[in-house]
N, C-alpha and C. Protein backbone atom coordinates (compact mmCIF):
# COMPACT_ATOMS: atom_id res chain seq x y z
N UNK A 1 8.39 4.19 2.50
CA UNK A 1 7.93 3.50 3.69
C UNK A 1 8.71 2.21 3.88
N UNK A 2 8.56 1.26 2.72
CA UNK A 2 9.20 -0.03 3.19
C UNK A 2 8.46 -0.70 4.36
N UNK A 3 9.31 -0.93 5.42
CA UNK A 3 9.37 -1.36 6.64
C UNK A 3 9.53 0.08 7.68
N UNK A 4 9.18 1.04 7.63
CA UNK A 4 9.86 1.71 8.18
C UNK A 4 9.01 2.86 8.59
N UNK A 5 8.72 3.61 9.77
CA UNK A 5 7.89 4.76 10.21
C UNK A 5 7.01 4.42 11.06
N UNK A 6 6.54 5.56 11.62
CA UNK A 6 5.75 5.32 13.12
C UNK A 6 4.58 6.25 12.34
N UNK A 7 3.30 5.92 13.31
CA UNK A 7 2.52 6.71 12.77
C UNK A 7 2.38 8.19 12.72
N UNK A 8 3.36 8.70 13.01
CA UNK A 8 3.77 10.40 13.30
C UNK A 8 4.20 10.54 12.02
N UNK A 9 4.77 9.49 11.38
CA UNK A 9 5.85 10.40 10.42
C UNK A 9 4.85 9.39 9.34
N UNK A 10 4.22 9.19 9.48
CA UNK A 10 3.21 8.32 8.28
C UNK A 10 2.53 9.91 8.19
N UNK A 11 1.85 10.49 9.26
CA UNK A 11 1.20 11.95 9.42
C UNK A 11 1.79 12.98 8.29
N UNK A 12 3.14 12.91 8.67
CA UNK A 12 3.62 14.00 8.27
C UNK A 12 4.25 13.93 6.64
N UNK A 13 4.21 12.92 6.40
CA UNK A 13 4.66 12.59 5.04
C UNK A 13 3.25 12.86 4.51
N UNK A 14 2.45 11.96 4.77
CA UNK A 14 0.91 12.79 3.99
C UNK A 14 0.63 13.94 3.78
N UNK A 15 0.89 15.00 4.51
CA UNK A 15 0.92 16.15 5.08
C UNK A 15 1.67 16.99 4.48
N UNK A 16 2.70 16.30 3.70
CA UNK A 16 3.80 17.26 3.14
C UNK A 16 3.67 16.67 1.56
N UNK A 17 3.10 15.41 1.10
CA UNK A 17 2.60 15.68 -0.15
C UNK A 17 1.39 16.31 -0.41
N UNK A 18 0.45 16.68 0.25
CA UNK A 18 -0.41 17.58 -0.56
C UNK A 18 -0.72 18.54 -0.95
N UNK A 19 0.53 19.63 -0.69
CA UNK A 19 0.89 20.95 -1.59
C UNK A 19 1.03 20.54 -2.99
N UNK A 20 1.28 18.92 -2.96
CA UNK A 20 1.76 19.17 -4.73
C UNK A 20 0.79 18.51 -5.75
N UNK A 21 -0.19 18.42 -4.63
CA UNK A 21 -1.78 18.01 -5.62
C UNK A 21 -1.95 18.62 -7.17
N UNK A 22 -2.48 20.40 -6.55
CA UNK A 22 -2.13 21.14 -7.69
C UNK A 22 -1.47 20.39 -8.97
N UNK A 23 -0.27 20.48 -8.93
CA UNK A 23 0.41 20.09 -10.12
C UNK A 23 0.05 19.27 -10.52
N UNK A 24 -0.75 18.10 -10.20
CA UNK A 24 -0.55 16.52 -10.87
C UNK A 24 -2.60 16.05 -10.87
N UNK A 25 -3.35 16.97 -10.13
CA UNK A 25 -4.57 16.34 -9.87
C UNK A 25 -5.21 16.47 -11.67
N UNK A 26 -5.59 15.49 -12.02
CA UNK A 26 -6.50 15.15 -12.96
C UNK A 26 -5.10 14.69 -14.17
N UNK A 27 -4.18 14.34 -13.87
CA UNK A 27 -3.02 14.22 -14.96
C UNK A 27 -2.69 12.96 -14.50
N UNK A 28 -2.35 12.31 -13.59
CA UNK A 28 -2.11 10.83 -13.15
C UNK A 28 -2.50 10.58 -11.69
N UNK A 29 -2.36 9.29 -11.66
CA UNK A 29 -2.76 8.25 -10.56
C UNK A 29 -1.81 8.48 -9.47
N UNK A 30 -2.14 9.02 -8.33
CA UNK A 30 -0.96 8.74 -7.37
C UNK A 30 -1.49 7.98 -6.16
N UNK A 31 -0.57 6.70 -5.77
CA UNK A 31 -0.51 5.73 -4.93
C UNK A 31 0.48 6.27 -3.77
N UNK A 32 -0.10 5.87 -3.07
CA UNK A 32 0.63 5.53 -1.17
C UNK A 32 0.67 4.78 -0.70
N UNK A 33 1.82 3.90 -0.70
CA UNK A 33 2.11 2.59 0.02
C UNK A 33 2.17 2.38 1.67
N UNK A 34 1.54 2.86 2.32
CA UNK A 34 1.79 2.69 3.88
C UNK A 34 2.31 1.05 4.50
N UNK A 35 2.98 1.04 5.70
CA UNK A 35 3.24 -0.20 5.98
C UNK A 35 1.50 -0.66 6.44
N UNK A 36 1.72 -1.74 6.44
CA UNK A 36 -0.14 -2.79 7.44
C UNK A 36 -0.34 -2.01 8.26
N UNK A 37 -0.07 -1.97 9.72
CA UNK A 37 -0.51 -1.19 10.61
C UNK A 37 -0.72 0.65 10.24
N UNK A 38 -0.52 1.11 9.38
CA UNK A 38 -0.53 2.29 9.15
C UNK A 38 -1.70 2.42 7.80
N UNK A 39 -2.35 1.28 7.80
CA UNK A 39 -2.92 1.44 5.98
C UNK A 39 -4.43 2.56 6.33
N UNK A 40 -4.91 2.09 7.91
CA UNK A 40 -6.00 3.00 8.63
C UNK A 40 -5.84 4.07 8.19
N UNK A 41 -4.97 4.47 9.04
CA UNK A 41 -4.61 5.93 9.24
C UNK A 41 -4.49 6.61 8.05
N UNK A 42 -3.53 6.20 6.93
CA UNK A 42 -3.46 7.09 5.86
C UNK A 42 -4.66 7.09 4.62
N UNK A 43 -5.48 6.10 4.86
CA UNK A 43 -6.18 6.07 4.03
C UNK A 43 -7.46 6.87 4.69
N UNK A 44 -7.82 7.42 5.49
CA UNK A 44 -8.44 8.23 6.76
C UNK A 44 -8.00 9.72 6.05
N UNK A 45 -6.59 10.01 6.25
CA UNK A 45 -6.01 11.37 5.92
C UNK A 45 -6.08 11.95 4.52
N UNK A 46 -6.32 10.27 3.32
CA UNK A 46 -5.77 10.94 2.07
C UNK A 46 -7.38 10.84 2.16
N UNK A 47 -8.38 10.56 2.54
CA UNK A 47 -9.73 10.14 2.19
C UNK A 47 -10.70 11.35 0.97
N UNK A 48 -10.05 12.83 1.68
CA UNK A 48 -10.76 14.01 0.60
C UNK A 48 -9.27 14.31 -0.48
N UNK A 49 -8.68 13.62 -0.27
CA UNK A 49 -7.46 14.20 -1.99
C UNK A 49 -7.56 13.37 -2.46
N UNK A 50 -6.64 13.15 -3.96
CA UNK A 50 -6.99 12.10 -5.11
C UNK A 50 -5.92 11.09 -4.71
N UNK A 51 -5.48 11.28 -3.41
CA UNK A 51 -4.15 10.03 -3.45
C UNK A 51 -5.34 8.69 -3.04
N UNK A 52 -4.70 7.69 -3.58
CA UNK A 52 -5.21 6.04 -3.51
C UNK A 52 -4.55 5.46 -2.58
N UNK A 53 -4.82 4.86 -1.40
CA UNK A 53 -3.74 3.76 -0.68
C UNK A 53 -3.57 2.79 -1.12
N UNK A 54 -2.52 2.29 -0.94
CA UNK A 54 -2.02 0.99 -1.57
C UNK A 54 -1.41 -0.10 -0.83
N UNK A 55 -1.60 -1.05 -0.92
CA UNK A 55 -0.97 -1.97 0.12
C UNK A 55 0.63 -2.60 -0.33
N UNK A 56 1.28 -2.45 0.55
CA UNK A 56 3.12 -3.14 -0.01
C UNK A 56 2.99 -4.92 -0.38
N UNK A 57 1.87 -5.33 0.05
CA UNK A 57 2.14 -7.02 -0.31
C UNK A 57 0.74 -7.12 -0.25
N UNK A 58 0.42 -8.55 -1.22
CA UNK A 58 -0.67 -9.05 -0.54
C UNK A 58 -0.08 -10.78 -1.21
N UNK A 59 -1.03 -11.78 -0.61
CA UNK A 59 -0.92 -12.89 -0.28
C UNK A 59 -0.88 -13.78 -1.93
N UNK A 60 -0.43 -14.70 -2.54
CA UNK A 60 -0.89 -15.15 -3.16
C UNK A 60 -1.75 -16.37 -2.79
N UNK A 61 -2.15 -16.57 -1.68
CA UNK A 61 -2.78 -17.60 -1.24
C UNK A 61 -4.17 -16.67 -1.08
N UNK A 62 -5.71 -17.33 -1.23
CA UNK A 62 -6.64 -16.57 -0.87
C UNK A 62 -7.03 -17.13 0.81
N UNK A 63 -7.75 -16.57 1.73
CA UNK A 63 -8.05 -17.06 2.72
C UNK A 63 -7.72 -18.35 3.77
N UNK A 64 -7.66 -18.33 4.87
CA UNK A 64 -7.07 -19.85 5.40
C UNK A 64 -6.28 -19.43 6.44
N UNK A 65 -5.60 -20.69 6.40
CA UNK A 65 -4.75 -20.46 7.53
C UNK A 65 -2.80 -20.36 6.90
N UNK A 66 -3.67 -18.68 6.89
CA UNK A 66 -1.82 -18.29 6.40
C UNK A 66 -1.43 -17.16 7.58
N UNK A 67 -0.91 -17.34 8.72
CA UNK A 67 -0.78 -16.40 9.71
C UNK A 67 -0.05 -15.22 9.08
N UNK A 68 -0.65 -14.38 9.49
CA UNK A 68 -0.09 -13.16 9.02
C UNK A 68 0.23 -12.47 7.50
N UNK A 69 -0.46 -13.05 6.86
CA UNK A 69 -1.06 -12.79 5.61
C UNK A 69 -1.83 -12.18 5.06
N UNK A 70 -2.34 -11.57 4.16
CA UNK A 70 -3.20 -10.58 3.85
C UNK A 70 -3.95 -10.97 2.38
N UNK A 71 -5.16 -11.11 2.53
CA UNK A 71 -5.61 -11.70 1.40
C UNK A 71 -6.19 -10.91 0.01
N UNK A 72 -5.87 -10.74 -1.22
CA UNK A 72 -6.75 -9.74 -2.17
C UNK A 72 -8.41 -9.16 -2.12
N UNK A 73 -9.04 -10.48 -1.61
CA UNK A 73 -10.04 -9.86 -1.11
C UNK A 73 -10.47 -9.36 0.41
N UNK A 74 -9.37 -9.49 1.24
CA UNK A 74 -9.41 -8.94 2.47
C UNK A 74 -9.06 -7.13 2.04
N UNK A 75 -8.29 -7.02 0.96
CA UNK A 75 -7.90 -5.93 0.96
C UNK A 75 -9.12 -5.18 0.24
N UNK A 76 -9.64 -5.26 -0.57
CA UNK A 76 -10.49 -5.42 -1.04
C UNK A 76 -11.76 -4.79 -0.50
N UNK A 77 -12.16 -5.62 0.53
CA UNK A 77 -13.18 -5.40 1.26
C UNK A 77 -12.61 -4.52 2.41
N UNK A 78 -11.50 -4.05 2.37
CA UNK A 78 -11.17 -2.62 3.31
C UNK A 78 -10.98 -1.22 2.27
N UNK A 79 -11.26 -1.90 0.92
CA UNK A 79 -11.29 -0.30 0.35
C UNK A 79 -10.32 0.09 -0.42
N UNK A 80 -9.49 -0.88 -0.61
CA UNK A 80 -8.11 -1.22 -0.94
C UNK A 80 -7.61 -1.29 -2.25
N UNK A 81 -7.88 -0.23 -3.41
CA UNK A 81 -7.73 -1.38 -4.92
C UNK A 81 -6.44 -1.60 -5.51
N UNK A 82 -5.44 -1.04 -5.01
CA UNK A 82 -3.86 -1.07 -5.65
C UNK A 82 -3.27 -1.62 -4.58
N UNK A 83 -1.60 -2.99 -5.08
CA UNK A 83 -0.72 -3.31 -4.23
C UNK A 83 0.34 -3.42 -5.45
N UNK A 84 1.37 -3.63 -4.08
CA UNK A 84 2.89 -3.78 -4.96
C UNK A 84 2.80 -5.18 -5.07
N UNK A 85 3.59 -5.72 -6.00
CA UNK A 85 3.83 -6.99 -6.00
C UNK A 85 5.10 -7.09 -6.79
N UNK A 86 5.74 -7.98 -6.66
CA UNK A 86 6.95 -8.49 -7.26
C UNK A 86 8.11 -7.46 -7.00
N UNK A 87 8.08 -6.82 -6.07
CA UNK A 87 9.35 -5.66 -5.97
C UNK A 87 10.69 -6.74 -5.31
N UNK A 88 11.79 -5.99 -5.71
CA UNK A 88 13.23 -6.55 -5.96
C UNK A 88 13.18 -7.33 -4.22
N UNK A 89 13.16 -6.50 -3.08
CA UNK A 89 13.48 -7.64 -1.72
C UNK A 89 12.20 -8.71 -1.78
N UNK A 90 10.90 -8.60 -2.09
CA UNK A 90 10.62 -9.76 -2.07
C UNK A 90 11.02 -10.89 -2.90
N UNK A 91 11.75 -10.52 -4.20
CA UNK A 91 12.21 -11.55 -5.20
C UNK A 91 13.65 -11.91 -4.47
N UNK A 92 14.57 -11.13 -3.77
CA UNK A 92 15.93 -11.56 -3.27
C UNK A 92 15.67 -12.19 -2.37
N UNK A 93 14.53 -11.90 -1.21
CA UNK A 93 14.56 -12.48 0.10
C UNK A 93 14.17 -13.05 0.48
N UNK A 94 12.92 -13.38 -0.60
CA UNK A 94 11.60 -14.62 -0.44
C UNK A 94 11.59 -15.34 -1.38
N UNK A 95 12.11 -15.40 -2.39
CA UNK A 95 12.79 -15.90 -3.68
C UNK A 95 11.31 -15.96 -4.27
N UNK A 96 10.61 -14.61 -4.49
CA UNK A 96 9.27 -14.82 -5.73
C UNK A 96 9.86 -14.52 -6.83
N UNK A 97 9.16 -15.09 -7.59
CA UNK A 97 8.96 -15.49 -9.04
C UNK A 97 7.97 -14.81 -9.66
N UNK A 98 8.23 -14.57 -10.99
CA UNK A 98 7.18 -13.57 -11.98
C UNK A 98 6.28 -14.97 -11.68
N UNK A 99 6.50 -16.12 -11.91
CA UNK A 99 4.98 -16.92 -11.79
C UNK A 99 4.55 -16.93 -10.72
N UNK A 100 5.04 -16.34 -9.86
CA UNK A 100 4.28 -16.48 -8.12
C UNK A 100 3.49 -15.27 -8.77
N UNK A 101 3.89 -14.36 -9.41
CA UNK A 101 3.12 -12.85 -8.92
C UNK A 101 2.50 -12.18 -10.23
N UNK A 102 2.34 -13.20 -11.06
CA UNK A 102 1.50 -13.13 -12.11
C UNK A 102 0.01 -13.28 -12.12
């Protein structure tokens, strides 16, 4: 996902991992990172399989005035229990730090 997909192809990517449930259900954890605007929708679609949604960022600031930010317990309270954090473009492009995201 990244940055990247419309909600058609958010559809269809869901859609095309769950033939491979079978193989993996009760053996590990599988996460789905959707972009923000798409976190609805896929977490709607995966709602009866064992996939988890996951969010690509969340805030290290809690609540306030951080425009466009997303807070741990905002996510949280949408149902939310896994995010990425510390992946390589936010450390190149936003310059985080293992102590930002510890």
């Amino acid at each position: 996902w990244k940055s990247n997909g419309t909600v058609e192809s958010a559809k269809v990517l869901c859609k095309a991992l769950m033939p491979g449930v079978p193989a993996w259900r009760n053996k590990v954890d599988v996460v789905v990172c959707p972009i923000l605007p798409q976190l609805s929708l896929v977490k709607k679609i995966t709602t009866k399989s064992p996939f988890k949604v996951c969010a690509q960022n969340v805030s290290a600031s809690s609540e306030g005035a951080f425009t466009g930010e997303v807070s741990a317990s905002q996510l949280r309270d949408f149902g939310v229990q896994w995010t990425l954090i510390g992946h390589s473009e936010r450390r190149t492009k936003y310059g985080e730090t293992d102590e930002l995201t510890a």
